[in-house]
Protein backbone atom coordinates (compact mmCIF):
# COMPACT_ATOMS: atom_id res chain seq x y z
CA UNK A 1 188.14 45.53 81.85
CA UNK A 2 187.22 43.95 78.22
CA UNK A 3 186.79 45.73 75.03
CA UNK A 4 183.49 45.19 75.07
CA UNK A 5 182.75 46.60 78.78
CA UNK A 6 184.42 50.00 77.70
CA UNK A 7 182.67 49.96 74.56
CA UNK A 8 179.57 49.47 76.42
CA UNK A 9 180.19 52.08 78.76
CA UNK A 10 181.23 54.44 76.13
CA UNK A 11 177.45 53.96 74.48
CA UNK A 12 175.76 54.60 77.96
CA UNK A 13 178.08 57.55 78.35
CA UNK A 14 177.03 59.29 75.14
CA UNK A 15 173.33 58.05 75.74
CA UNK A 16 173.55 59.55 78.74
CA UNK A 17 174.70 62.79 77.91
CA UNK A 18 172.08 63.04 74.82
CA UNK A 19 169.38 62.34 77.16
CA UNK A 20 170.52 65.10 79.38
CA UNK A 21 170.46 67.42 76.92
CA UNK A 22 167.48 66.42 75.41
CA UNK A 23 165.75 67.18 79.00
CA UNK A 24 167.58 70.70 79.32
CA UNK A 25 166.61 71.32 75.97
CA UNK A 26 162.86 70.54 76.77
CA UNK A 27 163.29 72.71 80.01
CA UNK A 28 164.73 75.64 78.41
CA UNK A 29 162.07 75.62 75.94
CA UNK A 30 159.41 75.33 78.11
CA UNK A 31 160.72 78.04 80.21
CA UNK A 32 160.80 80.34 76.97
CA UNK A 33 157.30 79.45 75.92
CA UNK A 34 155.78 80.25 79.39
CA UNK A 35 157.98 83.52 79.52
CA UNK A 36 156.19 84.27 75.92
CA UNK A 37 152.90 83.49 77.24
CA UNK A 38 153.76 86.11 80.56
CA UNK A 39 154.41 88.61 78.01
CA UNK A 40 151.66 87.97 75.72
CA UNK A 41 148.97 88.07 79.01
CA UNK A 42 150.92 91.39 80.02
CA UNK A 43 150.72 93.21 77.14
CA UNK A 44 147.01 91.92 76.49
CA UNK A 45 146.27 93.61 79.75
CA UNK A 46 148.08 96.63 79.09
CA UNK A 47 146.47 97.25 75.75
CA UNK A 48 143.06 96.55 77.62
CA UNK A 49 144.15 99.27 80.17
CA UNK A 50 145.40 101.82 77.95
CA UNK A 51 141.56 101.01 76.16
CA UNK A 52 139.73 101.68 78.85
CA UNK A 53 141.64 105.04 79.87
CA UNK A 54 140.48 106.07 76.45
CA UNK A 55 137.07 105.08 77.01
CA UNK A 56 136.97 106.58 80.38
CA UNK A 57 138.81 109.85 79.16
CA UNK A 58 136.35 110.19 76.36
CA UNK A 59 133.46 109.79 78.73
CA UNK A 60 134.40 112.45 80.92
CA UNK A 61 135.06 114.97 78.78
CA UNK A 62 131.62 114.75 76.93
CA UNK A 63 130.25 114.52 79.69
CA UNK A 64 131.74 117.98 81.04
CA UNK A 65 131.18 118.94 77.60
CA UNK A 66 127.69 118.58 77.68
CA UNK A 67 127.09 120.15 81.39
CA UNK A 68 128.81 123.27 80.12
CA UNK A 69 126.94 123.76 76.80
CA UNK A 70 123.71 123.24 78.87
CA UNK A 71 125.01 125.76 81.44
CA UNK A 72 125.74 128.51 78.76
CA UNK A 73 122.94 128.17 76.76
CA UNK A 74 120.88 128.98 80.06
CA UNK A 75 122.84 131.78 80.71
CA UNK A 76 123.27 133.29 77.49
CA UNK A 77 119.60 133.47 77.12
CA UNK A 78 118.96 134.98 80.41
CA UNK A 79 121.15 137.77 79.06
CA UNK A 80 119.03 137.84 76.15
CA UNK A 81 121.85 136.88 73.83
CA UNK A 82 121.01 134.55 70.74
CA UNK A 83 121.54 130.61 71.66
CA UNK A 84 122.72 128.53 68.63
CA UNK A 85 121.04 125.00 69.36
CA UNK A 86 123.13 123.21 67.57
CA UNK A 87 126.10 123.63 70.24
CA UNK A 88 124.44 122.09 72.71
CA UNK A 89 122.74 119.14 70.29
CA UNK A 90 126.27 118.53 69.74
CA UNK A 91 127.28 118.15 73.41
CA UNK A 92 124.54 115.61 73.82
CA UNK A 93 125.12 113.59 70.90
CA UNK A 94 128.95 113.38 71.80
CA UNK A 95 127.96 112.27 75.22
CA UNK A 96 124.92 110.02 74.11
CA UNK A 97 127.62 108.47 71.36
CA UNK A 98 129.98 107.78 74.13
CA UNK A 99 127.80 107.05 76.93
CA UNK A 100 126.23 103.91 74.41
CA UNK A 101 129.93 102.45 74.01
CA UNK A 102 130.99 102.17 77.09
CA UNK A 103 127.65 100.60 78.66
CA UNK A 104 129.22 96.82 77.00
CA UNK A 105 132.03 97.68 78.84
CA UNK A 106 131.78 99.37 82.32
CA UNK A 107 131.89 97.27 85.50
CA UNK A 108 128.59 97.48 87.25
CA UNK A 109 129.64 100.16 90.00
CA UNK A 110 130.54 102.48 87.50
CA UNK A 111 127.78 101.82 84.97
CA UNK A 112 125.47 102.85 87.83
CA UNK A 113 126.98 106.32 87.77
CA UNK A 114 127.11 106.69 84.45
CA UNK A 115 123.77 105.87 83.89
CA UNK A 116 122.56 107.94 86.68
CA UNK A 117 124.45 110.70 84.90
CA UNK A 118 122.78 110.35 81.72
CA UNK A 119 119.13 110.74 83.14
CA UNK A 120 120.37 114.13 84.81
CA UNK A 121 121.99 115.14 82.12
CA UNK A 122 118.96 114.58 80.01
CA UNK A 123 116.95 116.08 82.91
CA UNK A 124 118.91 119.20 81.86
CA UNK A 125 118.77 119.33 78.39
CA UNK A 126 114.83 119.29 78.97
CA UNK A 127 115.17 122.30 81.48
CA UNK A 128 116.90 124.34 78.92
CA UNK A 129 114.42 123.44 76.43
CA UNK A 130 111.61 124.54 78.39
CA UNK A 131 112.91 128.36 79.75
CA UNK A 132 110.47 130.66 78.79
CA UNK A 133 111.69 133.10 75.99
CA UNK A 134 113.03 135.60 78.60
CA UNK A 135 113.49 135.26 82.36
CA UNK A 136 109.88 136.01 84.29
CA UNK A 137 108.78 135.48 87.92
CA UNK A 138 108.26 132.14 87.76
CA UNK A 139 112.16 131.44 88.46
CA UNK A 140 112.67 129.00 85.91
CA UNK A 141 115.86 130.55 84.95
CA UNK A 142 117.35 130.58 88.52
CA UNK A 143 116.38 126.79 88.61
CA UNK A 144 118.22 125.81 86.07
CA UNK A 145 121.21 127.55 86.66
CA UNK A 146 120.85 126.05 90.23
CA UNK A 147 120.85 122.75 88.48
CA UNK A 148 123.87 123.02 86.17
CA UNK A 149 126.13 124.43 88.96
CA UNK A 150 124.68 121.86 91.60
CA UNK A 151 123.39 118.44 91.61
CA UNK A 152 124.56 118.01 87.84
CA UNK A 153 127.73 119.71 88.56
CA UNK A 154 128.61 116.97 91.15
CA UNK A 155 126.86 114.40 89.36
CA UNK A 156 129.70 115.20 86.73
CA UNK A 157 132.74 115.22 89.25
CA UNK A 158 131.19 111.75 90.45
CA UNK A 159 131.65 110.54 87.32
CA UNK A 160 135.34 111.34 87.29
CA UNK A 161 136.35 109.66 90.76
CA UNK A 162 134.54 107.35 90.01
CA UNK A 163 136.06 106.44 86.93
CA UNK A 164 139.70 107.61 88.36
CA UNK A 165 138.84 104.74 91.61
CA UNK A 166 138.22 102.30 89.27
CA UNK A 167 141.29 102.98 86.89
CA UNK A 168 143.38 103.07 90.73
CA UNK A 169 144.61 106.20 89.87
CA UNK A 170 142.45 108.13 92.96
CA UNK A 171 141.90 105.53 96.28
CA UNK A 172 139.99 106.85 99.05
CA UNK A 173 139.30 104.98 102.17
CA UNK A 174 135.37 106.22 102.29
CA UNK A 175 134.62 105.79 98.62
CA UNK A 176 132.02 103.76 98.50
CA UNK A 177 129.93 105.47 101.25
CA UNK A 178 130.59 108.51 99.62
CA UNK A 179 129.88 107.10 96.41
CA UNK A 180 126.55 105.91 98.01
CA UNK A 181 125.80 109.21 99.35
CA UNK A 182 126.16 111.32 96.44
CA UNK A 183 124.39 109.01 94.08
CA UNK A 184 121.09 108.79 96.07
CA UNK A 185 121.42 112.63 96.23
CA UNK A 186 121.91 113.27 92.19
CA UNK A 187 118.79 110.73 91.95
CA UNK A 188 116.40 112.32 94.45
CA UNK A 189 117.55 115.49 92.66
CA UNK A 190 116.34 114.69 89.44
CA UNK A 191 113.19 113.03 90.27
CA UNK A 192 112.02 116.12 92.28
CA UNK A 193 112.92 118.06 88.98
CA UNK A 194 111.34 115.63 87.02
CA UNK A 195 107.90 116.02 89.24
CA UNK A 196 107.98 119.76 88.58
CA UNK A 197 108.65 119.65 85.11
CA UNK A 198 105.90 117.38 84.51
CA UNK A 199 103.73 119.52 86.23
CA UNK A 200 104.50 122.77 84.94
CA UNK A 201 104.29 120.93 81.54
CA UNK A 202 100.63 119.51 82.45
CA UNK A 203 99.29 123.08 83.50
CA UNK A 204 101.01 124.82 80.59
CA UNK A 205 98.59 122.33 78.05
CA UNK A 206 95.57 122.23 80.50
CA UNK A 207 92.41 123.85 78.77
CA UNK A 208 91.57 127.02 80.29
C-alpha cells in the first residue's frame, strides 16, 4: 500500500467519523427538542386543568352559595325574623360574576346546565322577592321553600356531577340519560313557576 493510499484512507477515516458524529449530534438534539416540546404541551395542559378546576370549584360554590342565602332568607322571614338583603344580593352577584366567566369557557354540555341553573336560580331570587310580608293562606311561603329544597336543590347537585363528569373525576355509565332527565325536569320546573308568578303578579296590579 502507497503513502498516498493510507493517507487517503486516513482522511476518509476521520471524515467518516465527523460525519457520524455530526448525525448523532443532530439526533440527540432533535430528540431533546421534541422531549422539550412533550413537556412544554404537558405542562400547558396541566396548567389549563388545574384552571378549569378553579373555575369549576368557584362555580359551584356560588352557586350553593346562592341556593342557601335564598333558602334562609325564606325561612327566616317565615319566622318573622329580620332578613338583611344584602346577604343574599351578595350570593347572586358572586354567582352572576362567576357564572359570566366561565360561559367563554365551558364545553357546550356543561354550559347547558349552567345556564339552565342560572334561570332557576334567578327564578328564586324573584320568589323570595315576592313573599308577602308574613306567611298567609295563599302558600307562597311553602312554595318557595318547596323550591329551594327541590327542583333548585337538584338543579344545584346537577351542576356538580356535571362539572365533576367533565373534569373525569365522577364517571357514570347512565350520565347522559340522567343528565337528560334531570335537566328537562329543572326546566319544566321553572317555567311552571314562572307561569304562576306572572300571574299572581298580573292579578296583584289588575284594577279592581
Amino acid at each position: 500500500m502507497t503513502t498516498l493510499a493510507v493517507a487517503l484512507i486516513g482522511v476518509g477515516g476521520t471524515l467518516g467519523g465527523t460525519l457520524g458524529g455530526a448525525v448523532l449530534s443532530q439526533r440527540v438534539t432533535r430528540e431533546q427538542n421534541q422531549r422539550a416540546d412533550r413537556e412544554r404541551a404537558e405542562d400547558r395542559h396541566d396548567r389549563a386543568q388545574e384552571a378549569r378546576r378553579d373555575l369549576y370549584a368557584r362555580l359551584n360554590t356560588t352557586a350553593r352559595a346562592y341556593r342557601v342565602a335564598a333558602r334562609d332568607a325564606v325561612r327566616a322571614a317565615e319566622r318573622g325574623e329580620s332578613v338583611d338583603p344584602a346577604v343574599l344580593d351578595t350570593a347572586k352577584e358572586a354567582w352572576s360574576e362567576q357564572y359570566s366567566l366561565a360561559q367563554m369557557a365551558l364545553p357546550k354540555d356543561v354550559h347547558e346546565i349552567a345556564s339552565a341553573l342560572n334561570r332557576a336560580l334567578g327564578v328564586g331570587y324573584s320568589v323570595v322577592k315576592q313573599l308577602p310580608s308574613r306567611p298567609g293562606p295563599d302558600g307562597s311561603y311553602e312554595r318557595a321553600k318547596a323550591w329551594f329544597s327541590g327542583p333548585l336543590s337538584d338543579g344545584v347537585y346537577l351542576l356538580r356531577v356535571t362539572l365533576r363528569h367533565d373534569l373525569g373525576v365522577e364517571v357514570e355509565p347512565d350520565f347522559e340519560h340522567t343528565r337528560t332527565q334531570m335537566l328537562a325536569a329543572l326546566d319544566s320546573e321553572r317555567r311552571s313557576l314562572e307561569r304562576l308568578l306572572a300571574s299572581e303578579q298580573a292579578q296583584a296590579t289588575r284594577p279592581t
